[in-house]
Protein backbone atom coordinates (compact mmCIF):
# COMPACT_ATOMS: atom_id res chain seq x y z
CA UNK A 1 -23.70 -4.99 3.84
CA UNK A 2 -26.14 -7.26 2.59
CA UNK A 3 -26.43 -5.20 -0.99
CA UNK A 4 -25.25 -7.04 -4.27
CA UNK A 5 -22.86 -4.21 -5.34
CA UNK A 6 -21.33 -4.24 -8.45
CA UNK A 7 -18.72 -1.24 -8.38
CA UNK A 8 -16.48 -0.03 -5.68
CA UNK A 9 -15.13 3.59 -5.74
CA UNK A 10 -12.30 3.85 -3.52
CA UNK A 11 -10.49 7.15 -2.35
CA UNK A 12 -6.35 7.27 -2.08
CA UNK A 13 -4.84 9.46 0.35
CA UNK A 14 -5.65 8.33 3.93
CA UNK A 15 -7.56 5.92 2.69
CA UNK A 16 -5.20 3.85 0.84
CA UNK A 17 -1.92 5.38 1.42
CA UNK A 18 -0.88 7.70 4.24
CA UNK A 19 1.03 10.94 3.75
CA UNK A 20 4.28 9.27 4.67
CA UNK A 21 4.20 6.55 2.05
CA UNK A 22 2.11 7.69 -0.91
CA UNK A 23 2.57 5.16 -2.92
CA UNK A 24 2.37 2.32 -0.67
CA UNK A 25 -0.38 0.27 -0.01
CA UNK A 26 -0.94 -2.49 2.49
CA UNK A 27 -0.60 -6.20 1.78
CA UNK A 28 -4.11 -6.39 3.14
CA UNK A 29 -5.94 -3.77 0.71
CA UNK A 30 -4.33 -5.55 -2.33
CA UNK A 31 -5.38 -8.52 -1.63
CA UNK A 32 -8.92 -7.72 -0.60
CA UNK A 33 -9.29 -5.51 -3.90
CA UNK A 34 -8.11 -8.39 -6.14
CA UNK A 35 -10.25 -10.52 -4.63
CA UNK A 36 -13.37 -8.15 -5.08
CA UNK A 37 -12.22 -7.90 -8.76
CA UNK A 38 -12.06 -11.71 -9.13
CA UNK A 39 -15.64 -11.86 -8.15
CA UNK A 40 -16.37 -9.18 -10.75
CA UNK A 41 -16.81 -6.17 -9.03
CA UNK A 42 -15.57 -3.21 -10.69
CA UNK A 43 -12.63 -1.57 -8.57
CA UNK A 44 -12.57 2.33 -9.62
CA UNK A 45 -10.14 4.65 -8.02
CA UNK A 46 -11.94 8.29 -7.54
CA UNK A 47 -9.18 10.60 -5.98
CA UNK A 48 -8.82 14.23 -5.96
CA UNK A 49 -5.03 13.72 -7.36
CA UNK A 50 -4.23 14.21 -10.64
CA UNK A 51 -3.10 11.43 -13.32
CA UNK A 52 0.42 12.17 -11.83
CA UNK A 53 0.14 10.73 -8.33
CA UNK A 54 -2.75 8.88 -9.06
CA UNK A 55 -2.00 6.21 -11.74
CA UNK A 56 1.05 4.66 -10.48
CA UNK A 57 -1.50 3.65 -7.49
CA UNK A 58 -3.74 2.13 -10.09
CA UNK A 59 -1.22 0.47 -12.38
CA UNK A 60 -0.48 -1.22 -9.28
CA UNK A 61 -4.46 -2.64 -8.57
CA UNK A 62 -5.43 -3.73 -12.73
CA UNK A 63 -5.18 -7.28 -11.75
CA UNK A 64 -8.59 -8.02 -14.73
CA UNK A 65 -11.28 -5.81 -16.52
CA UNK A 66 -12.37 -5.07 -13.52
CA UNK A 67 -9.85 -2.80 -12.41
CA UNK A 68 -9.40 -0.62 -15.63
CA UNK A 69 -11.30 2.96 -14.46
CA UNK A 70 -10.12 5.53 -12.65
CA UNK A 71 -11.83 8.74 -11.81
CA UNK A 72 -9.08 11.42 -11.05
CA UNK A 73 -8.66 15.34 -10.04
CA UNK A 74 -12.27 15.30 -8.68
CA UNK A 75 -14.08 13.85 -11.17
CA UNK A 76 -12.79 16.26 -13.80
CA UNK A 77 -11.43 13.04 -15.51
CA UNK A 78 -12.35 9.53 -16.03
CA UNK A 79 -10.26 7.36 -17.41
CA UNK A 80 -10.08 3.87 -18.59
CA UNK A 81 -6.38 2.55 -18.00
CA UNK A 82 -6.04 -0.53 -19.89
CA UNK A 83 -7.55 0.95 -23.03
CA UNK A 84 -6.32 4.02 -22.96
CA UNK A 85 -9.16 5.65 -23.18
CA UNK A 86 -10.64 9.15 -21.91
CA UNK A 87 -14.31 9.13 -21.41
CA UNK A 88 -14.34 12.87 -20.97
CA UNK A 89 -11.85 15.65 -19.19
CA UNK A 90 -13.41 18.73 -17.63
CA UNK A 91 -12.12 22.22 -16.75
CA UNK A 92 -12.94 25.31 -15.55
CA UNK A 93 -13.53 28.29 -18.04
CA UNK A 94 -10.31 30.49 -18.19
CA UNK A 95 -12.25 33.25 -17.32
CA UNK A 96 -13.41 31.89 -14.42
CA UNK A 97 -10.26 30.32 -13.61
CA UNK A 98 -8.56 33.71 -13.79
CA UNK A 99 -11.18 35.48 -11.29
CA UNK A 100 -10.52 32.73 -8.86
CA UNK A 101 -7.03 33.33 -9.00
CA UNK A 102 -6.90 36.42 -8.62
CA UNK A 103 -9.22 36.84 -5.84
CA UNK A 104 -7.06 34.14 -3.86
CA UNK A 105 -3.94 36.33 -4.62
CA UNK A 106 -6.02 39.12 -3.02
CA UNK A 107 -6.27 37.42 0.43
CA UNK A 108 -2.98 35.97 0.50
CA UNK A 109 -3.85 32.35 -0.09
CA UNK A 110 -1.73 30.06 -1.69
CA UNK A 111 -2.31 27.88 -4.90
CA UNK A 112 -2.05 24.78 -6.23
CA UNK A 113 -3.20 23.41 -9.78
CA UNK A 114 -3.25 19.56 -10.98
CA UNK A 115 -0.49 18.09 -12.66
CA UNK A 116 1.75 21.23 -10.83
CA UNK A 117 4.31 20.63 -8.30
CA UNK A 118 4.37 23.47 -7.16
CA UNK A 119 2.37 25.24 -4.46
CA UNK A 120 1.96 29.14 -5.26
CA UNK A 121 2.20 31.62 -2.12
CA UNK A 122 3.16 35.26 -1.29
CA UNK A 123 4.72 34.17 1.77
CA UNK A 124 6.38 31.21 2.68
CA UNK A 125 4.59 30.65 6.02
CA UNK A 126 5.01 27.92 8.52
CA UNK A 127 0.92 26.32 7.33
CA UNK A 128 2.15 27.13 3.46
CA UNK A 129 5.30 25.10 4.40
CA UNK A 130 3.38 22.28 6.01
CA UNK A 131 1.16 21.99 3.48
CA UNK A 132 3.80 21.91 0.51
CA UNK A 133 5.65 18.89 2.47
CA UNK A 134 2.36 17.24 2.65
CA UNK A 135 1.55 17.63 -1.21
CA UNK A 136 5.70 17.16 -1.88
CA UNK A 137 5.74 20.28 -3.50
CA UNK A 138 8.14 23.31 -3.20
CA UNK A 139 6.43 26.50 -1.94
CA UNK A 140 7.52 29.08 -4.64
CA UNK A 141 6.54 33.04 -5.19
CA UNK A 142 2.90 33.77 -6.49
CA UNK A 143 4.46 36.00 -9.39
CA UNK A 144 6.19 32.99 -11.14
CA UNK A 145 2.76 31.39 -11.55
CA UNK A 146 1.58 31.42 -15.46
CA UNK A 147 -2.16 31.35 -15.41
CA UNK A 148 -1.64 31.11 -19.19
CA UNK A 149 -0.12 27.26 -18.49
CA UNK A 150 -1.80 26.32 -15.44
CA UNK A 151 -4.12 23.63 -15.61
CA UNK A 152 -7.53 24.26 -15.34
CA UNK A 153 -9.05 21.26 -14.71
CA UNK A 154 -9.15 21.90 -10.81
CA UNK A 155 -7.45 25.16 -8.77
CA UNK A 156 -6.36 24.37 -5.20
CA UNK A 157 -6.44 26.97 -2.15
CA UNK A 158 -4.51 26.65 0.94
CA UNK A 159 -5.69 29.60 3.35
CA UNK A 160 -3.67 28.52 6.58
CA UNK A 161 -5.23 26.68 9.27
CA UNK A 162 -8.88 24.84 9.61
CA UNK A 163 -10.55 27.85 10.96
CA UNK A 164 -9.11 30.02 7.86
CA UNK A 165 -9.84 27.38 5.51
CA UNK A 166 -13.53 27.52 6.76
CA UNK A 167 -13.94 31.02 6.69
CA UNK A 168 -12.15 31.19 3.40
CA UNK A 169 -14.46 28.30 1.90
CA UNK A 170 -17.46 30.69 3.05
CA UNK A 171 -15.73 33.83 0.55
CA UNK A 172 -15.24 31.76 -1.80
CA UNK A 173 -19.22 30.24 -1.86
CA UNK A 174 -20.08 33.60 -1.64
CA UNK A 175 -18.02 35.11 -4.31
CA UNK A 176 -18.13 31.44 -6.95
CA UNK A 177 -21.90 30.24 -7.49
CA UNK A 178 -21.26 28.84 -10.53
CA UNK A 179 -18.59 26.02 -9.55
CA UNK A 180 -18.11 23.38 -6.84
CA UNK A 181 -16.12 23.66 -3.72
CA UNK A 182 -15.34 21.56 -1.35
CA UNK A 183 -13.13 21.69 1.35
CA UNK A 184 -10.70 18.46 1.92
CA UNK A 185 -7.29 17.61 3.06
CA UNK A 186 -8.21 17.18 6.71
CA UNK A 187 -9.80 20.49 6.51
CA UNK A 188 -7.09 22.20 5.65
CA UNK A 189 -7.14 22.29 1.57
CA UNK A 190 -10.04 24.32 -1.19
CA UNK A 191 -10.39 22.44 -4.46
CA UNK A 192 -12.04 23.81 -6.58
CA UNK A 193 -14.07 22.29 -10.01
CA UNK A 194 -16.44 23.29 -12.57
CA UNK A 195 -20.00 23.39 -11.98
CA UNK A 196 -21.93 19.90 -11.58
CA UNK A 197 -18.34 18.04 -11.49
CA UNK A 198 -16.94 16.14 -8.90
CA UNK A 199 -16.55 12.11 -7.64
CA UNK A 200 -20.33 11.19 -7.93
CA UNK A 201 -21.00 13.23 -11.67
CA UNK A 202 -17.81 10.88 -12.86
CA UNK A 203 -19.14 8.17 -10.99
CA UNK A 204 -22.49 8.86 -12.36
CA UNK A 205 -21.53 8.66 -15.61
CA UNK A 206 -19.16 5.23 -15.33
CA UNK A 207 -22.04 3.43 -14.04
CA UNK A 208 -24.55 4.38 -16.78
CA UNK A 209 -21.77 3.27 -19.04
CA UNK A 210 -21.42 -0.17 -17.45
CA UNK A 211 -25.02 -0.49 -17.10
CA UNK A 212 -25.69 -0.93 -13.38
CA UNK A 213 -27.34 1.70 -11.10
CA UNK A 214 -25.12 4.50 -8.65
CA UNK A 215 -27.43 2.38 -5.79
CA UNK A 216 -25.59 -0.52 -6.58
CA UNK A 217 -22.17 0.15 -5.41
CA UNK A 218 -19.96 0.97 -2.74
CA UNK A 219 -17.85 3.85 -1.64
CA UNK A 220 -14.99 4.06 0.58
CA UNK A 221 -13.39 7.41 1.67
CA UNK A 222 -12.09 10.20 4.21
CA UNK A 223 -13.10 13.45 3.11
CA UNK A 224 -15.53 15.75 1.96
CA UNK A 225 -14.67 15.35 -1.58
CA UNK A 226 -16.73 12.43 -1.22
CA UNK A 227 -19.79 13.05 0.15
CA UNK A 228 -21.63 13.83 -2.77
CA UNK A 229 -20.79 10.25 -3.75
CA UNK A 230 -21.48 9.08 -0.39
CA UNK A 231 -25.08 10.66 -0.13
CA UNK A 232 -25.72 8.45 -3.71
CA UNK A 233 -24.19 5.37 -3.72
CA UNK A 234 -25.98 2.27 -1.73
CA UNK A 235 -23.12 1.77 0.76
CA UNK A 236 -20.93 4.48 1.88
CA UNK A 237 -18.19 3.79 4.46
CA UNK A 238 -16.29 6.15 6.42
CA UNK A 239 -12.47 5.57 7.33
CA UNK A 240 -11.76 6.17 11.16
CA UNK A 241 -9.31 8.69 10.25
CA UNK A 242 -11.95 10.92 8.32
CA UNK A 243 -12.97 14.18 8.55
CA UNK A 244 -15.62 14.19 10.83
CA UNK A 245 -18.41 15.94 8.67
CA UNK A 246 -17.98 13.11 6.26
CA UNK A 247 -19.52 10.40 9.25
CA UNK A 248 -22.92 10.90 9.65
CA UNK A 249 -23.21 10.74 5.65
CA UNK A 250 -21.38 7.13 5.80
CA UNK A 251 -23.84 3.79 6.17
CA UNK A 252 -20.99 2.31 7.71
CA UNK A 253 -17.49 2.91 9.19
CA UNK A 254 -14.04 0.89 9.21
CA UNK A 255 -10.44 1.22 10.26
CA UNK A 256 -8.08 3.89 9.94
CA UNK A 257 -5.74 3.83 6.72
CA UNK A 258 -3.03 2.80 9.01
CA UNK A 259 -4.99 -0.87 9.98
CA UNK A 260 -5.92 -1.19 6.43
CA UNK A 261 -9.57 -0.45 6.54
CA UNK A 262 -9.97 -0.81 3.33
CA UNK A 263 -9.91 -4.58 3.66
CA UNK A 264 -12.13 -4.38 6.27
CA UNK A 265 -14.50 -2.68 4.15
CA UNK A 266 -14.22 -4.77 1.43
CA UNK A 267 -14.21 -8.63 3.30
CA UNK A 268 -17.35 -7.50 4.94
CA UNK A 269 -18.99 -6.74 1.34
CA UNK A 270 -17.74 -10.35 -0.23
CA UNK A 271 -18.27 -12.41 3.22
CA UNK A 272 -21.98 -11.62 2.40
CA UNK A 273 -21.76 -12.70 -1.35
């Protein structure tokens, strides 16, 4: 990693926090992000969570300046932390929104929208179960969802196991040409955003603002949320745990969330500074 990179954009789940301890981060990743930061590189936070799980990960990593951005609910949002400031927030059109729901209600899958605790279903199967412990969210009846309220930057779909998801990511393509989709979650999870957003438009956008070039900065992920930013950035690394479309897209590859490759990742880039 022999690259002078000034940004790192850095995923959350199973990347820095597992499904059993959401919150928690290892000793090692702190300490290898503040050090980064120290050294002034920018460390930006680009998860497919909303504001609501995400920024009580990122409260916990604005140790200077250089920790202040986070990119949230698939790049529908960027946000700058310390000074409270919103660069942008985008959503889907409630039209479109309401097409996508109901065409998900038609093949019995379930729904989830950011900022929502709640995962949407006909039927309370055992995948809609697993799923809704996964997300710590209650599984409740489709017909007490409020499209009305619901937010609209990004709509969720959980349509059962990974061969359903794929085939249901392949009706949705099909049906939705005029928004992104990606699947995610291990394979098992749809999100849904509106055309040209995701991880590498927010990212895009943040560097152009800080005045340094995509090229020059690092991203470290799991899924195939971030593979757009992975195909742009200079150095892409792939945890061991990821899905395993997202590999041959990575430059490099580090330990699983569990032995804290995200400090792996990160030592390697400054050991070369």
């Amino acid at each position: 990693m022999s690259q002078q990179i000034k940004a790192i954009f850095i995923d959350i789940d199973k990347t820095l926090t597992t499904s059993k301890d959401k919150l928690k981060m290892s000793i090692d990743d702190i300490h290898a992000i503040k050090r980064a930061q120290k050294k002034g590189i920018h460390i930006v936070i680009a998860t497919g969570r909303s504001e609501v799980d995400a920024f009580p990960i990122h409260d916990q990593l604005m140790f200077n300046d250089f920790g202040r951005h986070i990119i949230h609910s698939n790049g529908s949002v960027l946000d700058d932390r310390k000074n409270n400031k919103r660069y942008f927030e985008k959503t889907l059109p409630k039209k479109l929104m309401n097409q996508i729901i109901k065409f998900a209600v038609e093949n019995n899958w379930a729904l989830k929208f950011s900022n929502d605790d709640q995962l949407y279903a006909e039927h309370k199967t055992f995948m809609f179960k697993m799923i809704s412990k996964a997300f710590n969210v209650d599984v409740v009846p489709m017909k007490t969802l409020n499209s009305k309220t619901a937010n609209q930057r990004k709509v969720g779909i959980v349509a059962g196991n990974r061969k359903q998801a794929k085939k249901a990511l392949e009706m949705l393509k099909e049906k939705f040409d005029n928004v992104e989709i990606v699947l995610t979650g291990q394979g098992y999870y749809i999100e849904i955003t509106a055309k040209g957003i995701s991880k590498y438009s927010a990212a895009k956008f943040l560097a152009k603002d800080l005045g340094f070039e995509l090229s020059e900065s690092m991203a470290i992920g799991d899924s195939m949320n971030d593979a757009m930013l992975f195909k742009h950035v200079g150095v892409s690394v792939a945890m061991a745990n990821s899905m395993k479309e997202l590999f041959p897209l990575s430059t490099h590859q580090t330990d699983s969330v569990k032995k804290s490759g995200v400090s792996r990742a990160i030592n390697s880039l400054i050991k070369k500074r």
